[in-house]
PDB file of N, CA and C in Angstrom:
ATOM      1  N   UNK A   1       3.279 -19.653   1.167  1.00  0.00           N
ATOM      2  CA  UNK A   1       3.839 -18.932   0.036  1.00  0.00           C
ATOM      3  C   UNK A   1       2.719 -18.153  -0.654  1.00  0.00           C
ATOM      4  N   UNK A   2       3.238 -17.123  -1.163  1.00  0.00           N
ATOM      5  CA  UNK A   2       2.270 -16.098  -1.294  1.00  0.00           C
ATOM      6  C   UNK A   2       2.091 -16.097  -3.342  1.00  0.00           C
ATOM      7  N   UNK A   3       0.859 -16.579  -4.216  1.00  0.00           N
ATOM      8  CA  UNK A   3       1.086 -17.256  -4.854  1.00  0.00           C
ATOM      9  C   UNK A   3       0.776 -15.798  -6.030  1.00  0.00           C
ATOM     10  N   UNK A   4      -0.320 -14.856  -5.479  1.00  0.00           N
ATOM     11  CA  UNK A   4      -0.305 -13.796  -6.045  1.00  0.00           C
ATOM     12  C   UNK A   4      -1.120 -12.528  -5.727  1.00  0.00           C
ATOM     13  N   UNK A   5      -1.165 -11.161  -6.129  1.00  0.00           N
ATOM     14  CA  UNK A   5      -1.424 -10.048  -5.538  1.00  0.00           C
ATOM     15  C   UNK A   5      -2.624  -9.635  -6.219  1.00  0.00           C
ATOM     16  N   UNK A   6      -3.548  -9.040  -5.943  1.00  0.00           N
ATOM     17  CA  UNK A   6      -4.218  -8.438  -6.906  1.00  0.00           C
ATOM     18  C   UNK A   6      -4.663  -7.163  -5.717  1.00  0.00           C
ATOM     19  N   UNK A   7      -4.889  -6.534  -6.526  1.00  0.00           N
ATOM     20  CA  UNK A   7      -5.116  -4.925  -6.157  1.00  0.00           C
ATOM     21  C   UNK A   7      -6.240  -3.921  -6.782  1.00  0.00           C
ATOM     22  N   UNK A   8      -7.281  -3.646  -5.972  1.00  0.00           N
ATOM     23  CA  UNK A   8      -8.131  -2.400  -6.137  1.00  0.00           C
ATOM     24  C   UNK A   8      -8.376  -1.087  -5.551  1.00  0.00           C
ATOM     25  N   UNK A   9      -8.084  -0.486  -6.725  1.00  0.00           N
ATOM     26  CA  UNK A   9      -8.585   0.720  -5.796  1.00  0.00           C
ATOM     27  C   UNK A   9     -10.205   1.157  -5.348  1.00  0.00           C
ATOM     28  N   UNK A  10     -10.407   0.727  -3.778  1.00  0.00           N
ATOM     29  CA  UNK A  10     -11.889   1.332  -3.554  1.00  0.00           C
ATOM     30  C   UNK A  10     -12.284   2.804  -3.756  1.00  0.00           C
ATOM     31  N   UNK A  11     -11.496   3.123  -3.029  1.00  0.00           N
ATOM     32  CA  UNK A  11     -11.921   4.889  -3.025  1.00  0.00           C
ATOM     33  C   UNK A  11     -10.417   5.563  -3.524  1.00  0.00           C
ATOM     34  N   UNK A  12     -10.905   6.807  -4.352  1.00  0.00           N
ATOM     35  CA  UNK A  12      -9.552   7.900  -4.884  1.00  0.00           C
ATOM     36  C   UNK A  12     -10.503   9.583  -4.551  1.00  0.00           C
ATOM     37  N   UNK A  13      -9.816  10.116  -3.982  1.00  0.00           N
ATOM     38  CA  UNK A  13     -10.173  11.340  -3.873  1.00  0.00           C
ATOM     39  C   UNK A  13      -8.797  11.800  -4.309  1.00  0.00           C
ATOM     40  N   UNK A  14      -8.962  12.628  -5.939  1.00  0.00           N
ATOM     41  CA  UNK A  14      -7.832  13.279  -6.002  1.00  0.00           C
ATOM     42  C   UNK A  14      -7.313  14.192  -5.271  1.00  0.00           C
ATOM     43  N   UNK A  15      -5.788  14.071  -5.276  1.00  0.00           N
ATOM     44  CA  UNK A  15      -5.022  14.695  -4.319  1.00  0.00           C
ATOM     45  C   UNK A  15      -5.268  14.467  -2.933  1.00  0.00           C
ATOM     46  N   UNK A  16      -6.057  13.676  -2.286  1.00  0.00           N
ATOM     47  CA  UNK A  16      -6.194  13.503  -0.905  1.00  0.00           C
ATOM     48  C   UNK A  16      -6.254  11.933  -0.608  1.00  0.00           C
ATOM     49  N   UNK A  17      -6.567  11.514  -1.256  1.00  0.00           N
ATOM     50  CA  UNK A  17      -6.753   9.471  -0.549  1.00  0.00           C
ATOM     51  C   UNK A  17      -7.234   9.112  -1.134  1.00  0.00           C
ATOM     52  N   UNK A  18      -6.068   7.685  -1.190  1.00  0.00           N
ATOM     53  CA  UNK A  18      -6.281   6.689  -2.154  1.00  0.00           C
ATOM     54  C   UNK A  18      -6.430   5.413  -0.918  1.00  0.00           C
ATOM     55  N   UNK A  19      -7.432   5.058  -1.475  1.00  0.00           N
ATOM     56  CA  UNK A  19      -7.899   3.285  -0.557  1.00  0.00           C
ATOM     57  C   UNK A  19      -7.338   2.267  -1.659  1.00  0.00           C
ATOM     58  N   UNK A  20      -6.756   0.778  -1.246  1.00  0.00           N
ATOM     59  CA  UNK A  20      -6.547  -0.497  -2.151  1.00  0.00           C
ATOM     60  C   UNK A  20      -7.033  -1.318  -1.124  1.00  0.00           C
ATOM     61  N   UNK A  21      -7.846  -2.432  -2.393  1.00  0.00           N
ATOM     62  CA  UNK A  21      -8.246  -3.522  -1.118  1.00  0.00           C
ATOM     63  C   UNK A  21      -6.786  -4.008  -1.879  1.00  0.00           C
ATOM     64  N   UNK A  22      -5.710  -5.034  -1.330  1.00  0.00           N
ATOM     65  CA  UNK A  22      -4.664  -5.923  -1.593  1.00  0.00           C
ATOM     66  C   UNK A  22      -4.980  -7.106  -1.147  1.00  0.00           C
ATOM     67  N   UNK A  23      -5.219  -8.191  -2.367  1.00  0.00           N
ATOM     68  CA  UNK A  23      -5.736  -9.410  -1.751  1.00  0.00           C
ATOM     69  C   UNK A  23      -4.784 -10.430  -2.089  1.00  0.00           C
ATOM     70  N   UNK A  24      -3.735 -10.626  -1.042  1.00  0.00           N
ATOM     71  CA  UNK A  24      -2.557 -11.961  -1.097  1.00  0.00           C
ATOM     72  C   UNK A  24      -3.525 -13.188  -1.491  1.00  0.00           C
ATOM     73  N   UNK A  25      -3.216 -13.619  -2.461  1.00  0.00           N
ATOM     74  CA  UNK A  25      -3.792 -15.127  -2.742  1.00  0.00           C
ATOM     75  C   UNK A  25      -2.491 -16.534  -3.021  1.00  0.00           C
ATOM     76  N   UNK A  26      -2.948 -17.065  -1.800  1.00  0.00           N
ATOM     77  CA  UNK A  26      -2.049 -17.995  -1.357  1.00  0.00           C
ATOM     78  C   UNK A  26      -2.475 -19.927  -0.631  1.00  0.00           C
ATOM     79  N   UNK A  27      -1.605 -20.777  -0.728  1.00  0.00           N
ATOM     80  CA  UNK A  27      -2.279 -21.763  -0.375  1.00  0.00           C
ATOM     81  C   UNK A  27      -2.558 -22.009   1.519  1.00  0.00           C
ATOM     82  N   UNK A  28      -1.574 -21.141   1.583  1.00  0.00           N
ATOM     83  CA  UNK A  28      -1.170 -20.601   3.080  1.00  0.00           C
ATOM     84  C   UNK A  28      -1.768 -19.665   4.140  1.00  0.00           C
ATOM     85  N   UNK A  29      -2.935 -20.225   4.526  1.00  0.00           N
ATOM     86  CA  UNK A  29      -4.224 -19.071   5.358  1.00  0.00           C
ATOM     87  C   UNK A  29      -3.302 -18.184   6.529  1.00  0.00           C
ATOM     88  N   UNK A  30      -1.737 -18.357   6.984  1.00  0.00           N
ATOM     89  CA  UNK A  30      -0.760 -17.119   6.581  1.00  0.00           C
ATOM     90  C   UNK A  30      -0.876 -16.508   6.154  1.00  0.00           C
ATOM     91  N   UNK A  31      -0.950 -16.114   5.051  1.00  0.00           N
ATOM     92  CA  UNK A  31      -0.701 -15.242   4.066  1.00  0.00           C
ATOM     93  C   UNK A  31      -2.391 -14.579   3.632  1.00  0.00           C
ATOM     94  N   UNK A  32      -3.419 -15.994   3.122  1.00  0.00           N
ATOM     95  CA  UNK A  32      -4.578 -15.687   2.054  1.00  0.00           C
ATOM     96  C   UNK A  32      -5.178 -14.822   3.040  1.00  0.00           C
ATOM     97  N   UNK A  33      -5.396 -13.225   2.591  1.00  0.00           N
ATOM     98  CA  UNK A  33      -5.951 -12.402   3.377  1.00  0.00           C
ATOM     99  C   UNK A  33      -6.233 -11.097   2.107  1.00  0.00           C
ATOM    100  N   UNK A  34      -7.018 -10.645   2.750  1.00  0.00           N
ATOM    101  CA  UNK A  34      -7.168  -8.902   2.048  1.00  0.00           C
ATOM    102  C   UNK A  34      -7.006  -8.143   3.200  1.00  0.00           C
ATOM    103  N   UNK A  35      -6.272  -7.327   2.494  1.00  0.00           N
ATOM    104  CA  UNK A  35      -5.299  -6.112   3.467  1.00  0.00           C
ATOM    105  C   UNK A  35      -6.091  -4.607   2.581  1.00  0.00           C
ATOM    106  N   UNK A  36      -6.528  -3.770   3.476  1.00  0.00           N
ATOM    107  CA  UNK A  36      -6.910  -2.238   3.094  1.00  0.00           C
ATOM    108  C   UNK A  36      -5.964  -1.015   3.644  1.00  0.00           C
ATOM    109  N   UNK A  37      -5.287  -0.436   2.527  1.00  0.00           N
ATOM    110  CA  UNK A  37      -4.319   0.098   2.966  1.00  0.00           C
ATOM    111  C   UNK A  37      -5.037   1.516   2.250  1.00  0.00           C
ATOM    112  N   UNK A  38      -4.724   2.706   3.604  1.00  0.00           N
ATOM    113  CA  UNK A  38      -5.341   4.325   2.904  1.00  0.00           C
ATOM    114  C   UNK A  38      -4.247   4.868   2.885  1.00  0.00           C
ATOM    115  N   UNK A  39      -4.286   5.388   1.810  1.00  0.00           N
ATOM    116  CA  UNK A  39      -2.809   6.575   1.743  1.00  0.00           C
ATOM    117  C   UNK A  39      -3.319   7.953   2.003  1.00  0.00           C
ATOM    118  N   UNK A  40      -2.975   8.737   2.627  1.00  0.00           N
ATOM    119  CA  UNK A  40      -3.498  10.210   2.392  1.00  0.00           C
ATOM    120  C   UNK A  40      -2.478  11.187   2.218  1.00  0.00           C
ATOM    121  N   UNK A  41      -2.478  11.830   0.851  1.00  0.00           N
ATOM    122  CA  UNK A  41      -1.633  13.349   0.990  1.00  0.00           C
ATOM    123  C   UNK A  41      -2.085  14.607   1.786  1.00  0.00           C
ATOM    124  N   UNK A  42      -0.934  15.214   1.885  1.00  0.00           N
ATOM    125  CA  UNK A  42      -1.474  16.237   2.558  1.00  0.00           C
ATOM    126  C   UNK A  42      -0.577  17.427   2.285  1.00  0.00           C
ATOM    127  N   UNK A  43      -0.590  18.182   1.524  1.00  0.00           N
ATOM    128  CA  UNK A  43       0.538  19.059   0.708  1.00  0.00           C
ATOM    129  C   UNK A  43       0.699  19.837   2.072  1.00  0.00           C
ATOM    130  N   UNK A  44       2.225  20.513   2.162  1.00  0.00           N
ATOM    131  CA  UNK A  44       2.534  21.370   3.109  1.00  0.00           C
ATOM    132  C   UNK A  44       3.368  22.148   2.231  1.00  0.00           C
ATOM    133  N   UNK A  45       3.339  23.607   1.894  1.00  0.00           N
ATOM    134  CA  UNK A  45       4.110  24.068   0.655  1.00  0.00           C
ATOM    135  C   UNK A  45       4.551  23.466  -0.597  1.00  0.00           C
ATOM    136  N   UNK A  46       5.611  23.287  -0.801  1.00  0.00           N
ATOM    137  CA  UNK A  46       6.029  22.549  -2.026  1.00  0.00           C
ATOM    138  C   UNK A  46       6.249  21.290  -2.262  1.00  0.00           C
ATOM    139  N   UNK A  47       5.736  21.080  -0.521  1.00  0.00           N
ATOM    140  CA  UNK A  47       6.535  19.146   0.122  1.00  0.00           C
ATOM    141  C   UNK A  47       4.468  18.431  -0.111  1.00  0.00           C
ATOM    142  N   UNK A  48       4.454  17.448  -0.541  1.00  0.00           N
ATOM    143  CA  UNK A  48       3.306  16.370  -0.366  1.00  0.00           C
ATOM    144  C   UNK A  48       3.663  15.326   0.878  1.00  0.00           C
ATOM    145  N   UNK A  49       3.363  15.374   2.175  1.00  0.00           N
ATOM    146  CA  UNK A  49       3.193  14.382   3.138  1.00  0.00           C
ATOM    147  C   UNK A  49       2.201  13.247   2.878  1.00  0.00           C
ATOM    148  N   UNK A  50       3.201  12.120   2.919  1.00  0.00           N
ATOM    149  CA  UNK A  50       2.017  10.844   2.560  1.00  0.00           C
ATOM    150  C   UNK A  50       2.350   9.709   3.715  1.00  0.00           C
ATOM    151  N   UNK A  51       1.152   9.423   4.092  1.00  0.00           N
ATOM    152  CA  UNK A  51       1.345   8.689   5.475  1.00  0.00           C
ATOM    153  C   UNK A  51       0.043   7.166   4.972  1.00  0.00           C
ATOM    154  N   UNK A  52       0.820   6.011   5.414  1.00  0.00           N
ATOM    155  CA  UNK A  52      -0.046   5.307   5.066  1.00  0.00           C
ATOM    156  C   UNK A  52      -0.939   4.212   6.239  1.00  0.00           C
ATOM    157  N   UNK A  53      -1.777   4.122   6.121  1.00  0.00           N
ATOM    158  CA  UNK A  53      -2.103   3.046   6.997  1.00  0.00           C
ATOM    159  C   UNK A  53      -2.763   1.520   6.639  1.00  0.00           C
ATOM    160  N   UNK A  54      -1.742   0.649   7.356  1.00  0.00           N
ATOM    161  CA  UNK A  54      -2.435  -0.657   6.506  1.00  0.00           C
ATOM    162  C   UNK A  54      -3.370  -1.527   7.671  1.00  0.00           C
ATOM    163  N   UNK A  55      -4.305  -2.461   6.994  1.00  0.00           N
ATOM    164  CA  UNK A  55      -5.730  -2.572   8.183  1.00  0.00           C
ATOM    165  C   UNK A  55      -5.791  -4.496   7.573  1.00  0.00           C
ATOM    166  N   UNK A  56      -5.462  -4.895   8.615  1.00  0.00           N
ATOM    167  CA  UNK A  56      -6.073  -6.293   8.147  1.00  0.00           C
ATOM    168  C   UNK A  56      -4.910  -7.528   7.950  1.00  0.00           C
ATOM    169  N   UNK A  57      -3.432  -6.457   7.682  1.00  0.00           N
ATOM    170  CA  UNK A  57      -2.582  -7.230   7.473  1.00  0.00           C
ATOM    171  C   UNK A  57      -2.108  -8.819   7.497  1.00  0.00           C
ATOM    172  N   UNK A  58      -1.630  -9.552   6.488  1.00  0.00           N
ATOM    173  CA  UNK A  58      -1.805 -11.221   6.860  1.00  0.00           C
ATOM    174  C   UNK A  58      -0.926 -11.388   7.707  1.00  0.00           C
ATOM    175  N   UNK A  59      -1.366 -12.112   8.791  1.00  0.00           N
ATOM    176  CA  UNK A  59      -0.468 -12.984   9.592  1.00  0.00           C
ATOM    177  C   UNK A  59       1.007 -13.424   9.534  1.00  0.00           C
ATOM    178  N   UNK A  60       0.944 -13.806   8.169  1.00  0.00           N
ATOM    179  CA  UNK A  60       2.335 -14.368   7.785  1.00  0.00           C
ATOM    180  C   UNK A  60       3.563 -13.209   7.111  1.00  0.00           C
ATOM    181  N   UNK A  61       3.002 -12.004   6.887  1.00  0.00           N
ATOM    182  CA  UNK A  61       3.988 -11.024   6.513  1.00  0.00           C
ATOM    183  C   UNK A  61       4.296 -10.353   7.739  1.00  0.00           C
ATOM    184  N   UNK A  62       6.124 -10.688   7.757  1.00  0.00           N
ATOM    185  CA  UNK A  62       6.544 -10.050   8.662  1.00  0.00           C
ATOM    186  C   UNK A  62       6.813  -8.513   8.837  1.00  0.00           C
ATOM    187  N   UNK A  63       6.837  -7.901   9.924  1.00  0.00           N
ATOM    188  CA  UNK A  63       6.802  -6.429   9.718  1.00  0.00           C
ATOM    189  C   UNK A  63       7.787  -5.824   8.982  1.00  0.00           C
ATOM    190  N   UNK A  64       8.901  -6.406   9.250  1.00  0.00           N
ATOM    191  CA  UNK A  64      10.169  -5.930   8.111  1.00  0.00           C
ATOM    192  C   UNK A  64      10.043  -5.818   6.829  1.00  0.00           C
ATOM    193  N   UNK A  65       9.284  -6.895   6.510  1.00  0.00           N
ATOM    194  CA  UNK A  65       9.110  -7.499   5.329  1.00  0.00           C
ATOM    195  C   UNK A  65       7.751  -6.596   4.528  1.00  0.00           C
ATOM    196  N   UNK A  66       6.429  -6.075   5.244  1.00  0.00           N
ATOM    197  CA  UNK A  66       5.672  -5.067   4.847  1.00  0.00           C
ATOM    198  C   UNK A  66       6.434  -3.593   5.058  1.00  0.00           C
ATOM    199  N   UNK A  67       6.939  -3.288   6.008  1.00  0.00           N
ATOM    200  CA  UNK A  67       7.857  -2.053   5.670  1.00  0.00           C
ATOM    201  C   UNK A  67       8.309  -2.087   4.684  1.00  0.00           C
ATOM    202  N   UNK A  68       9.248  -3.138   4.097  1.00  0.00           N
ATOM    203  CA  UNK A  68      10.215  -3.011   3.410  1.00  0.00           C
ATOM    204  C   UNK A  68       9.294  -2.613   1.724  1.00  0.00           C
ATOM    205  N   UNK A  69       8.134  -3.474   1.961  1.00  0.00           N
ATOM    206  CA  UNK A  69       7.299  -3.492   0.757  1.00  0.00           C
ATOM    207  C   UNK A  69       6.452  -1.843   0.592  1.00  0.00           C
ATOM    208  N   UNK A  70       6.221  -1.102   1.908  1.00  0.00           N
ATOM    209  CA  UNK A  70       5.710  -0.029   1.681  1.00  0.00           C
ATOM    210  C   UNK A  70       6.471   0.826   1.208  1.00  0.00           C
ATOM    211  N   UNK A  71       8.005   1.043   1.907  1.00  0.00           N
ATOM    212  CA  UNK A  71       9.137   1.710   1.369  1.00  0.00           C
ATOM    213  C   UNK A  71       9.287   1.561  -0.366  1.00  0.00           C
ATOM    214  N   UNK A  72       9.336   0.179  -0.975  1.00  0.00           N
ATOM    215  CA  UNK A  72       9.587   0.578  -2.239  1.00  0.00           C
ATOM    216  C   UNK A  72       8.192   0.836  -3.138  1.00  0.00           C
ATOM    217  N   UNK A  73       7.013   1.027  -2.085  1.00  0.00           N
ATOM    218  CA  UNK A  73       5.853   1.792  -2.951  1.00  0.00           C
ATOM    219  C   UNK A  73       6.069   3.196  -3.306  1.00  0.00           C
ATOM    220  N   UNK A  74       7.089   3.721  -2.041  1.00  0.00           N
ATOM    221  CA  UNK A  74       6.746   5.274  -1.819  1.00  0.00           C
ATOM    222  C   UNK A  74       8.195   5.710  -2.799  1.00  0.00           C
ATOM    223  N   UNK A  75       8.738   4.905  -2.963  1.00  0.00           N
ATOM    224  CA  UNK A  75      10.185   4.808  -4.111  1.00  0.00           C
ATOM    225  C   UNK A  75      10.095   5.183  -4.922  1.00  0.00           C
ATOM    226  N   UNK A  76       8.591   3.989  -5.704  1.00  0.00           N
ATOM    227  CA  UNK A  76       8.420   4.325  -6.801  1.00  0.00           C
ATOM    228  C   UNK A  76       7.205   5.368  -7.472  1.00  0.00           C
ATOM    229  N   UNK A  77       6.405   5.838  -6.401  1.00  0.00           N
ATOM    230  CA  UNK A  77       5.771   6.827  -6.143  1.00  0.00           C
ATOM    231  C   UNK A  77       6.523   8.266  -6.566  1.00  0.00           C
ATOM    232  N   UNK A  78       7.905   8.528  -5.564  1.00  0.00           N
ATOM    233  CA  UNK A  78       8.760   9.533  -5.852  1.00  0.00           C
ATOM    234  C   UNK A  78       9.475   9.266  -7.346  1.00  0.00           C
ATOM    235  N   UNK A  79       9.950   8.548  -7.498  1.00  0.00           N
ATOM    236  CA  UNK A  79      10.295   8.296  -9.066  1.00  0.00           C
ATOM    237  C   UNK A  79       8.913   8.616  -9.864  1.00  0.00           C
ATOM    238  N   UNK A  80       7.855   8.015 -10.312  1.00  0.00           N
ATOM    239  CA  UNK A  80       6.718   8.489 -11.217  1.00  0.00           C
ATOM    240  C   UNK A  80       6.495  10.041 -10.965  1.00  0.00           C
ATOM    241  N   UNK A  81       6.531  10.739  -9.832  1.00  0.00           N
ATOM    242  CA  UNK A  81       6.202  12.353  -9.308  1.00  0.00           C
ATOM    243  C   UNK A  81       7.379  12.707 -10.586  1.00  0.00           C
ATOM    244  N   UNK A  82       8.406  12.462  -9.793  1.00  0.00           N
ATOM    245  CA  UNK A  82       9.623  13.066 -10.562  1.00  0.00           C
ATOM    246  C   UNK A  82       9.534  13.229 -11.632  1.00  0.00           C
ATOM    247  N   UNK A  83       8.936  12.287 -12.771  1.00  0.00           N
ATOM    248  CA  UNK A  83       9.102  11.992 -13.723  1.00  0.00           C
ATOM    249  C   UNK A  83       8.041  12.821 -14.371  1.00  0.00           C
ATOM    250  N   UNK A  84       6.718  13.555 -14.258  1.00  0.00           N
ATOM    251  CA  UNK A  84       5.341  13.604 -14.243  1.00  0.00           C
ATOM    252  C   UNK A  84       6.008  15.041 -14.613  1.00  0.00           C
TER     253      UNK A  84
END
């Protein structure tokens, strides 16, 4: 069980890439891992392409289950844009 998240950003190059170390802290060496995930934009006219890649991922998160978690990053990503 995954007991809690903490999150840094290593590197930000505005408008181009954002690095997080994501460090699951858990009693479950499943799970207790740091994950480095890079996002990079890449504007194409009026559209921002954002593609992410995650490096290190824990063992115990299933792929559905990190999809599902990247999907409602990029959710709420488009909601804050929107809003901005």
């Amino acid at each position: 069980m995954v007991w809690g998240v903490d999150v840094v950003f290593a590197k930000i190059v505005p408008d181009r890439v954002i690095v997080e170390i994501v460090t699951f802290k858990s009693d479950d060496p499943l799970f207790a891992a740091a994950m480095t995930t890079t996002w990079t934009l890449t504007s194409n006219n009026d559209v921002t392409e954002v593609s992410i890649i995650a490096e290190d991922t824990p063992p115990g998160i299933k792929e559905s289950d990190h999809l599902e978690g990247l999907h409602a990053s990029l959710d709420n990503l488009a909601r804050f844009v929107a809003r901005a």
